[in-house]
N, C-alpha and C. Protein backbone atom coordinates (compact mmCIF):
# COMPACT_ATOMS: atom_id res chain seq x y z
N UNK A 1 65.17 99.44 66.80
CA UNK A 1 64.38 99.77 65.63
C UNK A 1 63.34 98.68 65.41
N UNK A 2 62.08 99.26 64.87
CA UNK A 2 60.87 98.57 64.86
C UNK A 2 61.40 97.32 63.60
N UNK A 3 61.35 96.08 63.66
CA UNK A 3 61.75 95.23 62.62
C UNK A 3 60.93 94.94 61.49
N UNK A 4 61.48 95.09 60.02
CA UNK A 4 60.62 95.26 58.88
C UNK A 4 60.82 93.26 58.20
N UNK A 5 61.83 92.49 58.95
CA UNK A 5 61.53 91.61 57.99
C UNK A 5 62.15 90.09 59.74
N UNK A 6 61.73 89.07 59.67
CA UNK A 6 61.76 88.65 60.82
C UNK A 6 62.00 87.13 60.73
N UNK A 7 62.97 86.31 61.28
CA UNK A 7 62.86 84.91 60.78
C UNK A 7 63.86 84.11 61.97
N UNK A 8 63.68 83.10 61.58
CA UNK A 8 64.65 82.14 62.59
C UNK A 8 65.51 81.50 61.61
N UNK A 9 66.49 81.10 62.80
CA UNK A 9 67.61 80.36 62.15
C UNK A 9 68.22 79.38 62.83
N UNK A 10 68.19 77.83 62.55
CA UNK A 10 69.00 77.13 63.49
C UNK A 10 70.33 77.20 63.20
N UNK A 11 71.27 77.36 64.01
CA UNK A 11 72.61 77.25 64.16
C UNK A 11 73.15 75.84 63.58
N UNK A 12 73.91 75.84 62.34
CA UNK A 12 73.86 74.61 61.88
C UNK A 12 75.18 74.65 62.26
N UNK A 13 76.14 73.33 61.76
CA UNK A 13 78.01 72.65 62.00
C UNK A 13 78.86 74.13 60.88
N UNK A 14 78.08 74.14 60.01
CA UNK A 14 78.74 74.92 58.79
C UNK A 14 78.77 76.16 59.62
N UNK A 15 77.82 77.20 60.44
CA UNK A 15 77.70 78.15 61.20
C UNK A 15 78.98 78.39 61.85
N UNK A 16 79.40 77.25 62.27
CA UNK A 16 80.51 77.39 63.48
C UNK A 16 82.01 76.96 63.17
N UNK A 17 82.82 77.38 64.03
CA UNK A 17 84.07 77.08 64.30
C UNK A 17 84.74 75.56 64.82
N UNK A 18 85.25 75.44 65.07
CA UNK A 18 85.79 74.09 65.92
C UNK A 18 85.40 73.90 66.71
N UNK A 19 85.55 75.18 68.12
CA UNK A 19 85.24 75.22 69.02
C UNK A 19 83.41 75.23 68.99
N UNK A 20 83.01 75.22 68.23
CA UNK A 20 81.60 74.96 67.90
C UNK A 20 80.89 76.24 68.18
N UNK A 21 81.31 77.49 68.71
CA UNK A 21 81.19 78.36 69.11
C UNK A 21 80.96 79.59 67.18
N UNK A 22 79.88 80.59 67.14
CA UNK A 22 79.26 80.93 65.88
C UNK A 22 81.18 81.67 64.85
N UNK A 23 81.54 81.01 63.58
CA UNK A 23 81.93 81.41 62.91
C UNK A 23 81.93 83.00 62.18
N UNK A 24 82.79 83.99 62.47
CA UNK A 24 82.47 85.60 62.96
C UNK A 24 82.04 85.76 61.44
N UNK A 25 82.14 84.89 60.06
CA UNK A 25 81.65 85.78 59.02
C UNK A 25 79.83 84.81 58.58
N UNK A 26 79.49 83.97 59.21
CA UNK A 26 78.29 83.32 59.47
C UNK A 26 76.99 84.42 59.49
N UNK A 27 77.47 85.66 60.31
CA UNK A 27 75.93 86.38 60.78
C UNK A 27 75.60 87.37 59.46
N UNK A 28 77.05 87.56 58.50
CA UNK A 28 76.59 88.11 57.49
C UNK A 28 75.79 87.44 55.96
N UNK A 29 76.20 85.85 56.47
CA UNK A 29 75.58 85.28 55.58
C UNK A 29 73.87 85.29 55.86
N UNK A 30 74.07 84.88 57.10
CA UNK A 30 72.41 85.30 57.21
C UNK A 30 71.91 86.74 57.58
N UNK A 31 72.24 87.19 57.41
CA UNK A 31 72.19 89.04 57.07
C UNK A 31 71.60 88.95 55.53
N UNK A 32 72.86 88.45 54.35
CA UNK A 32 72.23 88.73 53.34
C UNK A 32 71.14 88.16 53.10
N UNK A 33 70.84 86.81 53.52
CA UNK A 33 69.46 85.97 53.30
C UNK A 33 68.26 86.64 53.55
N UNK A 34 68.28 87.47 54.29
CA UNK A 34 67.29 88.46 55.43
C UNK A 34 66.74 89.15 54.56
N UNK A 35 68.32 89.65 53.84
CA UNK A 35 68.35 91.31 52.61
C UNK A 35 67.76 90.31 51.54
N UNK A 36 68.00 89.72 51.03
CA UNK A 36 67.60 89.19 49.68
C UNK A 36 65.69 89.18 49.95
N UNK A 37 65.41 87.99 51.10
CA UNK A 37 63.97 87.90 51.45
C UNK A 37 63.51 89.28 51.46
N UNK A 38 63.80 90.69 52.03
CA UNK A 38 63.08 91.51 52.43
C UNK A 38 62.79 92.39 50.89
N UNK A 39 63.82 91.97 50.08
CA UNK A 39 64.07 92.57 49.18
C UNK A 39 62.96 92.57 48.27
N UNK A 40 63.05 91.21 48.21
CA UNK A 40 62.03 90.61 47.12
C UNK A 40 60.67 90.50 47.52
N UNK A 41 60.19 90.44 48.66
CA UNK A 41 59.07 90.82 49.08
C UNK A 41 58.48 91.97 49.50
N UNK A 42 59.42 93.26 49.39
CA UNK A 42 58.99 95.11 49.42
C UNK A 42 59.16 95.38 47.96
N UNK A 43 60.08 95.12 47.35
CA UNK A 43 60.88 95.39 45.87
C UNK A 43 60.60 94.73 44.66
N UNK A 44 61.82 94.00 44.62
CA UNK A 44 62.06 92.71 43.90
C UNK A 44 63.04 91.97 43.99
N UNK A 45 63.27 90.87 43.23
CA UNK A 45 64.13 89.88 43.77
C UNK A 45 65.32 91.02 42.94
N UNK A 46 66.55 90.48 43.86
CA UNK A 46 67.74 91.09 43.22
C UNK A 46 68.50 90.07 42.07
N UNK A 47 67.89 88.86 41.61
CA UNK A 47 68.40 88.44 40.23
C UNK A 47 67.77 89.54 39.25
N UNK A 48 66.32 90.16 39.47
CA UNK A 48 65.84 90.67 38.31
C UNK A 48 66.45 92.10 38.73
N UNK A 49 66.67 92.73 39.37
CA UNK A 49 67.79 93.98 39.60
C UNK A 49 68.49 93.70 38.70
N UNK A 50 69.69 93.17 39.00
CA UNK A 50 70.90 92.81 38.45
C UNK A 50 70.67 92.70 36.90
N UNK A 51 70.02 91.75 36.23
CA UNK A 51 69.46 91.38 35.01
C UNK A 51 68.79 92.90 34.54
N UNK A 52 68.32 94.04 34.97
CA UNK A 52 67.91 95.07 34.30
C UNK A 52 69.19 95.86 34.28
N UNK A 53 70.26 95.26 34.83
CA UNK A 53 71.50 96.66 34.36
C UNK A 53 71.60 97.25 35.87
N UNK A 54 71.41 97.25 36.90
CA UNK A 54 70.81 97.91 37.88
C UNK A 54 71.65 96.85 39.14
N UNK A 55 72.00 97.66 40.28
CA UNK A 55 72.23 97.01 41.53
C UNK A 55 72.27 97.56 42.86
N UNK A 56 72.85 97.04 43.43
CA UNK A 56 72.54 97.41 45.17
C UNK A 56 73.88 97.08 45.93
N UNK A 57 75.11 97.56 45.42
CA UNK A 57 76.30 96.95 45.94
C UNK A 57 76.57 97.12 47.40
N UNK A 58 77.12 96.47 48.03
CA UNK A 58 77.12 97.59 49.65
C UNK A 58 78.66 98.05 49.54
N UNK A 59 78.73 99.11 49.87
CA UNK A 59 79.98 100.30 50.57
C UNK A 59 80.02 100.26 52.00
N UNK A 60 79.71 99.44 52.73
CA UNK A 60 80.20 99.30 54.09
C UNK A 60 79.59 98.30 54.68
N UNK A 61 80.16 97.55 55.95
CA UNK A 61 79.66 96.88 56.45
C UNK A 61 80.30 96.91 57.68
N UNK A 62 79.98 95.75 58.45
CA UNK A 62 80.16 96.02 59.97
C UNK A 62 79.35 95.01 60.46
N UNK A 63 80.01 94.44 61.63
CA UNK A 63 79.36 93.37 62.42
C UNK A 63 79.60 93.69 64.29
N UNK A 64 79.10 93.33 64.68
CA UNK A 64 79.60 93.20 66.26
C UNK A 64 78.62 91.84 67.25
N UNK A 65 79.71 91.21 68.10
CA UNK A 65 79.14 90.33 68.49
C UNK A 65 79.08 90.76 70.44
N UNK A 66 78.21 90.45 70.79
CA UNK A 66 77.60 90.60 72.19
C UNK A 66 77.76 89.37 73.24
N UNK A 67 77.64 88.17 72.59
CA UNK A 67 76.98 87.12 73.35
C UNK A 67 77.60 86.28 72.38
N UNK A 68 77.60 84.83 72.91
CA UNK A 68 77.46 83.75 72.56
C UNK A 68 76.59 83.31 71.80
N UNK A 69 77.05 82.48 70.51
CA UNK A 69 76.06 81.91 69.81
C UNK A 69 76.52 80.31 69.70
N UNK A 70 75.87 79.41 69.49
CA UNK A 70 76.93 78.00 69.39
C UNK A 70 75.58 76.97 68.70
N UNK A 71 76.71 75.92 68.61
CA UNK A 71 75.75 74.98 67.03
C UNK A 71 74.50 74.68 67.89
N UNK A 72 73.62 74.39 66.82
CA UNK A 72 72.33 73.66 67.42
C UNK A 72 71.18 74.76 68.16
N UNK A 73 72.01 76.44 68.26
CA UNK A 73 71.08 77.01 69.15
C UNK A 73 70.00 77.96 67.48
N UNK A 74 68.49 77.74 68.52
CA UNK A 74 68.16 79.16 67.18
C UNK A 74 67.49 80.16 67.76
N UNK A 75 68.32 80.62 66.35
CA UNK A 75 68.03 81.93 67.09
C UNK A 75 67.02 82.63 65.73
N UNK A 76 66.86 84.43 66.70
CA UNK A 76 65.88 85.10 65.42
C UNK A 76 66.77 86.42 65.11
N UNK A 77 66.39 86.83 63.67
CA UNK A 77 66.85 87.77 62.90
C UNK A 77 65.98 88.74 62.62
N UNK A 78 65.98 89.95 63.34
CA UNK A 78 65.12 90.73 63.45
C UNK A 78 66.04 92.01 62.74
N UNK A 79 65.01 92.27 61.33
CA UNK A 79 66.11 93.03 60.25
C UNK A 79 65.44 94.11 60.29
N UNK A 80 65.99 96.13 60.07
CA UNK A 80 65.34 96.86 59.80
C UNK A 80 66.22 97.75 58.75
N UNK A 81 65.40 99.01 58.32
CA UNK A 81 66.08 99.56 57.27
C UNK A 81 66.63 101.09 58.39
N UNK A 82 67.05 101.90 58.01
CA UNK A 82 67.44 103.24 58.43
C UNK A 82 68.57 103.84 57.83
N UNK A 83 68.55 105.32 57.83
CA UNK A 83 69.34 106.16 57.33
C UNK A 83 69.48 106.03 55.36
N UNK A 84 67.98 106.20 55.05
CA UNK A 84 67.74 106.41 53.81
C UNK A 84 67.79 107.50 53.72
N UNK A 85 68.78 107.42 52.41
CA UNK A 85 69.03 108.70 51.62
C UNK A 85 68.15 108.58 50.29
N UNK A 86 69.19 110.08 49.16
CA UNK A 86 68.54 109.76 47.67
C UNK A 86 69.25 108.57 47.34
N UNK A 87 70.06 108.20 47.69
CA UNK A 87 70.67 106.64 46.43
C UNK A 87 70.93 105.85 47.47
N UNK A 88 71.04 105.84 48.97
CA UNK A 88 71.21 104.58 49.60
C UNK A 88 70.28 104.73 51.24
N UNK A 89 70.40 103.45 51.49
CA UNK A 89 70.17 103.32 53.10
C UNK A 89 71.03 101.95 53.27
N UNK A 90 70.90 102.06 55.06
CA UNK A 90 71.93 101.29 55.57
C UNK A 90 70.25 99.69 55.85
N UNK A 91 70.60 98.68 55.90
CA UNK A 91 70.02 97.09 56.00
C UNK A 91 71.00 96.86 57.34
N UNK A 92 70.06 96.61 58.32
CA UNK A 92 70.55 96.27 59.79
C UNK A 92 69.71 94.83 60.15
N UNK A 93 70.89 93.70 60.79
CA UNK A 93 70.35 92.47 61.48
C UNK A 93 70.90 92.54 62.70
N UNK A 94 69.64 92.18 63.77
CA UNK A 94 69.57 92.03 64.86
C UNK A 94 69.71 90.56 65.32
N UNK A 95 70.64 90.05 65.58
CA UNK A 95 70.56 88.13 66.13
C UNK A 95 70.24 88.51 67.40
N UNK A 96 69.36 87.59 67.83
CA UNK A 96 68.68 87.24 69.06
C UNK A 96 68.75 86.04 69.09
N UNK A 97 69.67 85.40 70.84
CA UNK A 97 69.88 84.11 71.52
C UNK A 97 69.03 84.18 72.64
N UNK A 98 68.31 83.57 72.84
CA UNK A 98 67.47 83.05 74.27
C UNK A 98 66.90 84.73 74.39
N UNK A 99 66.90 85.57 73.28
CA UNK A 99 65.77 87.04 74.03
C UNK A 99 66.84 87.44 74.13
N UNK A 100 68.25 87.48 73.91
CA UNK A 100 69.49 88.40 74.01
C UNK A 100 70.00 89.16 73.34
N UNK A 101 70.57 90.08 72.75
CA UNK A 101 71.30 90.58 71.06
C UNK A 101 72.23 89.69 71.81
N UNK A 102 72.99 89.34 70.54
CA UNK A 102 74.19 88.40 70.30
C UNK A 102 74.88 88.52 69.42
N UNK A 103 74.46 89.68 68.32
CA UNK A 103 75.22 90.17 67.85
C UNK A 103 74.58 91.12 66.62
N UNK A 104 74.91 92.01 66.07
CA UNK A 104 74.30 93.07 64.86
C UNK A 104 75.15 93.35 63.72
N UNK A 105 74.83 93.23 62.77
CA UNK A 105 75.60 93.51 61.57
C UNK A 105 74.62 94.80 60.60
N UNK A 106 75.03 95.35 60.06
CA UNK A 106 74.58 96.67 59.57
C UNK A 106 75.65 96.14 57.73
N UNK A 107 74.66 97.11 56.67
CA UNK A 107 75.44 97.17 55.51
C UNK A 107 74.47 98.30 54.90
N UNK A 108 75.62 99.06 54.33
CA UNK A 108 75.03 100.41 53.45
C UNK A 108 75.08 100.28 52.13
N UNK A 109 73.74 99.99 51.64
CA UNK A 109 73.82 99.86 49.62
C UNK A 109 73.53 101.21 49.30
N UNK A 110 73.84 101.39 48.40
CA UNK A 110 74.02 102.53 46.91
C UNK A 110 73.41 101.78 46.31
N UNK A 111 72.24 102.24 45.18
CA UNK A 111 71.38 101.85 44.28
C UNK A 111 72.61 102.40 43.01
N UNK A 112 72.52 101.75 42.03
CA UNK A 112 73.37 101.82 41.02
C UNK A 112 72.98 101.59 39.74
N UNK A 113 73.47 102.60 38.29
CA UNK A 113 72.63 101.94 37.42
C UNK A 113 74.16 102.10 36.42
N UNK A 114 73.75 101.14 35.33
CA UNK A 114 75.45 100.83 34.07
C UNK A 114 74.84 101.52 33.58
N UNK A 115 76.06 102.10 33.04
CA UNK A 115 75.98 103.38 31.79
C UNK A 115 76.04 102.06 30.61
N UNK A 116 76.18 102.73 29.53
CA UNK A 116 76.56 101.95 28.07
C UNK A 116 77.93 101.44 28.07
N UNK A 117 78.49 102.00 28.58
CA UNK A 117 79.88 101.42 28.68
C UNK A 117 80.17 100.04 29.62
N UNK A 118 78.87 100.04 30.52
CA UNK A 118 79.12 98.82 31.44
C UNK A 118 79.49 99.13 32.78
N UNK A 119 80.21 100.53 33.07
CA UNK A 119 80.80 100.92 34.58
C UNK A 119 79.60 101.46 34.95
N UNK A 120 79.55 100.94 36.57
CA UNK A 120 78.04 101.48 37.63
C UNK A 120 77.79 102.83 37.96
N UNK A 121 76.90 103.52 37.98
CA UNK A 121 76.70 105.00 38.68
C UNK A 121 75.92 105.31 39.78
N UNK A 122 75.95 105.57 40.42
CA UNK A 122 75.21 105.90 41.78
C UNK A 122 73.88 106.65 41.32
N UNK A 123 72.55 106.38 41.29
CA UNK A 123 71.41 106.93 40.80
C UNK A 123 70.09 107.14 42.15
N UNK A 124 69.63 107.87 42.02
CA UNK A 124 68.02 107.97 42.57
C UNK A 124 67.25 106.33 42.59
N UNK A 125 67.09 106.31 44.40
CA UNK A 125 66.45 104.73 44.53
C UNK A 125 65.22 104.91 43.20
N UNK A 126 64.49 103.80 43.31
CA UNK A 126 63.73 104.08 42.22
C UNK A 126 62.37 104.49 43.74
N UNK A 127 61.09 105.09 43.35
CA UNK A 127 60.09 105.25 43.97
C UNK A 127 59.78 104.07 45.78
N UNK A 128 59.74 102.92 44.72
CA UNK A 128 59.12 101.95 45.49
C UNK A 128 60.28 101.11 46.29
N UNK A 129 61.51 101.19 46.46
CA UNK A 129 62.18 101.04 46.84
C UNK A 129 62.24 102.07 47.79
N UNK A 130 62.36 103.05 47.53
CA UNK A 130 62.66 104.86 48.72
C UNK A 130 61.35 104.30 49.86
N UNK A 131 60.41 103.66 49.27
CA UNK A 131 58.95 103.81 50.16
C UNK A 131 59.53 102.59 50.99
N UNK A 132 59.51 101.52 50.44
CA UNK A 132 60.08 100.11 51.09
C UNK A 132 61.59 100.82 52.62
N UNK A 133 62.44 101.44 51.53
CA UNK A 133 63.31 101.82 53.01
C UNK A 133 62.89 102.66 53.59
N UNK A 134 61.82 103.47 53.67
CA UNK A 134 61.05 104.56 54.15
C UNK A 134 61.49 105.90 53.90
N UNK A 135 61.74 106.39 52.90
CA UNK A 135 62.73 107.62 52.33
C UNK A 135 61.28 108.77 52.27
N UNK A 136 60.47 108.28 51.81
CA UNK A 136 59.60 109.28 51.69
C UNK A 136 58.93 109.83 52.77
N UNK A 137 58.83 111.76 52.14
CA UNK A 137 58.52 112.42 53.70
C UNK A 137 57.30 112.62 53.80
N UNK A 138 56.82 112.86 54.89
CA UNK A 138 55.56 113.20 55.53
C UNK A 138 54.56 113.62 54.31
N UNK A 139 55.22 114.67 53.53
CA UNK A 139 53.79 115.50 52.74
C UNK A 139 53.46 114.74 51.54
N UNK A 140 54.74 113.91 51.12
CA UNK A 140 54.43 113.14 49.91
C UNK A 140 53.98 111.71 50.06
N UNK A 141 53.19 111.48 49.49
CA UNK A 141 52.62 110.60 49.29
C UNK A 141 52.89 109.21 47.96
N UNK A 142 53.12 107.97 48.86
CA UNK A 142 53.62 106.88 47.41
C UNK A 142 52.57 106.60 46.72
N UNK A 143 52.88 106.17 45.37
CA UNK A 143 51.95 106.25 44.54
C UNK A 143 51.24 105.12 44.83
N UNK A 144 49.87 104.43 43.88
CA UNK A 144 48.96 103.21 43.69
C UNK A 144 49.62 102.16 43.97
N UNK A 145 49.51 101.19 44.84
CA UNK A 145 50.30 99.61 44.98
C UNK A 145 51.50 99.89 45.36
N UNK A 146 51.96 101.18 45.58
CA UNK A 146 53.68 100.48 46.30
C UNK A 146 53.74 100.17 47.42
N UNK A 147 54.76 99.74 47.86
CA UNK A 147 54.96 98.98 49.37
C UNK A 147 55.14 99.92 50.14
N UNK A 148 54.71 99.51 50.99
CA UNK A 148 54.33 100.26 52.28
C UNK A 148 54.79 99.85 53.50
N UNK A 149 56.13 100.62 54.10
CA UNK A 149 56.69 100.18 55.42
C UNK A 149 56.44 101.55 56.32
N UNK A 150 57.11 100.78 57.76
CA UNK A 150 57.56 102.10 58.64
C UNK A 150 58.53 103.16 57.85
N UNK A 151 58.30 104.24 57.99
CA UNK A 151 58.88 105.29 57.87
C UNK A 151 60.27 105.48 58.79
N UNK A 152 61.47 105.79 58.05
CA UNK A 152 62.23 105.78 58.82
C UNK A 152 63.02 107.63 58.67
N UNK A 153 62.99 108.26 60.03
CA UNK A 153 63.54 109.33 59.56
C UNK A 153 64.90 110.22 59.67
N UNK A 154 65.34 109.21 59.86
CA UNK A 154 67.11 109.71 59.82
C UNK A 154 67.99 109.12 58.86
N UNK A 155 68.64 110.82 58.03
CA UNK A 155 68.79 110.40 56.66
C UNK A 155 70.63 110.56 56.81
N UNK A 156 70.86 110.36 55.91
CA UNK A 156 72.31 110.48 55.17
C UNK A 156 72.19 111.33 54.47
């Protein structure tokens, strides 16, 4: 998948295991870093989500590792969106070692909004978010100033 958000990362001591070899819950930390950056630069930041009553919880996740990763190496995080629906899409990271996958982690958010009572409900992304994960189809068109990504067209 064509990558919507793109960065490096050196492999720091905290990254890893003993064996110095990458720590298996490490790639989701920089997964979310990816999600937060991409977030806030298509969207908004997810403190001001959260703070309107509003969130992005994930209902699944998943990792798989390919290759070797180990301290000191860097690598790149090549993140995309797919399988937008009306209330969610899945946030996919690609780690790349020396030009290799080395490993992919995937997570599926639900857009969510509190009732009065305080418990979350599963709601309609808002506009500019659907455009950001590419939800919108061919005939429709996003409105003035929203963000503008690849189109992605396989839905949930």
């Amino acid at each position: 998948m064509k990558p919507v958000h793109t960065r490096k990362h050196h492999v720091a001591l905290g990254d890893v295991d003993s064996a110095l070899v990458i720590y298996f819950a490490a790639v989701f930390r920089w997964h979310e870093q990816s999600f937060s950056e991409w977030l806030a630069q298509r969207y908004m930041p997810l403190s001001r989500i959260l703070a309107s009553g509003r969130g992005l919880p994930i209902v699944n996740c998943s990792a798989s590792y390919a290759a070797s990763i180990r301290q000191d190496d860097i690598v790149t995080l090549d993140s995309w969106v797919s399988n937008a629906g009306r209330s969610s899409f899945t946030f996919g990271t690609t780690v790349l070692s020396g030009g290799t996958v080395a490993a992919t982690v995937e997570t599926r958010h639900v857009w969510v909004e509190a009732s009065p009572s305080g418990a979350f409900k599963s709601a309609n992304l808002p506009e500019a978010l659907r455009v950001a994960a590419g939800e919108l189809a061919g005939s429709e068109q996003p409105s003035e100033g929203a963000p503008r990504m690849p189109a992605r067209t396989e839905r949930r």
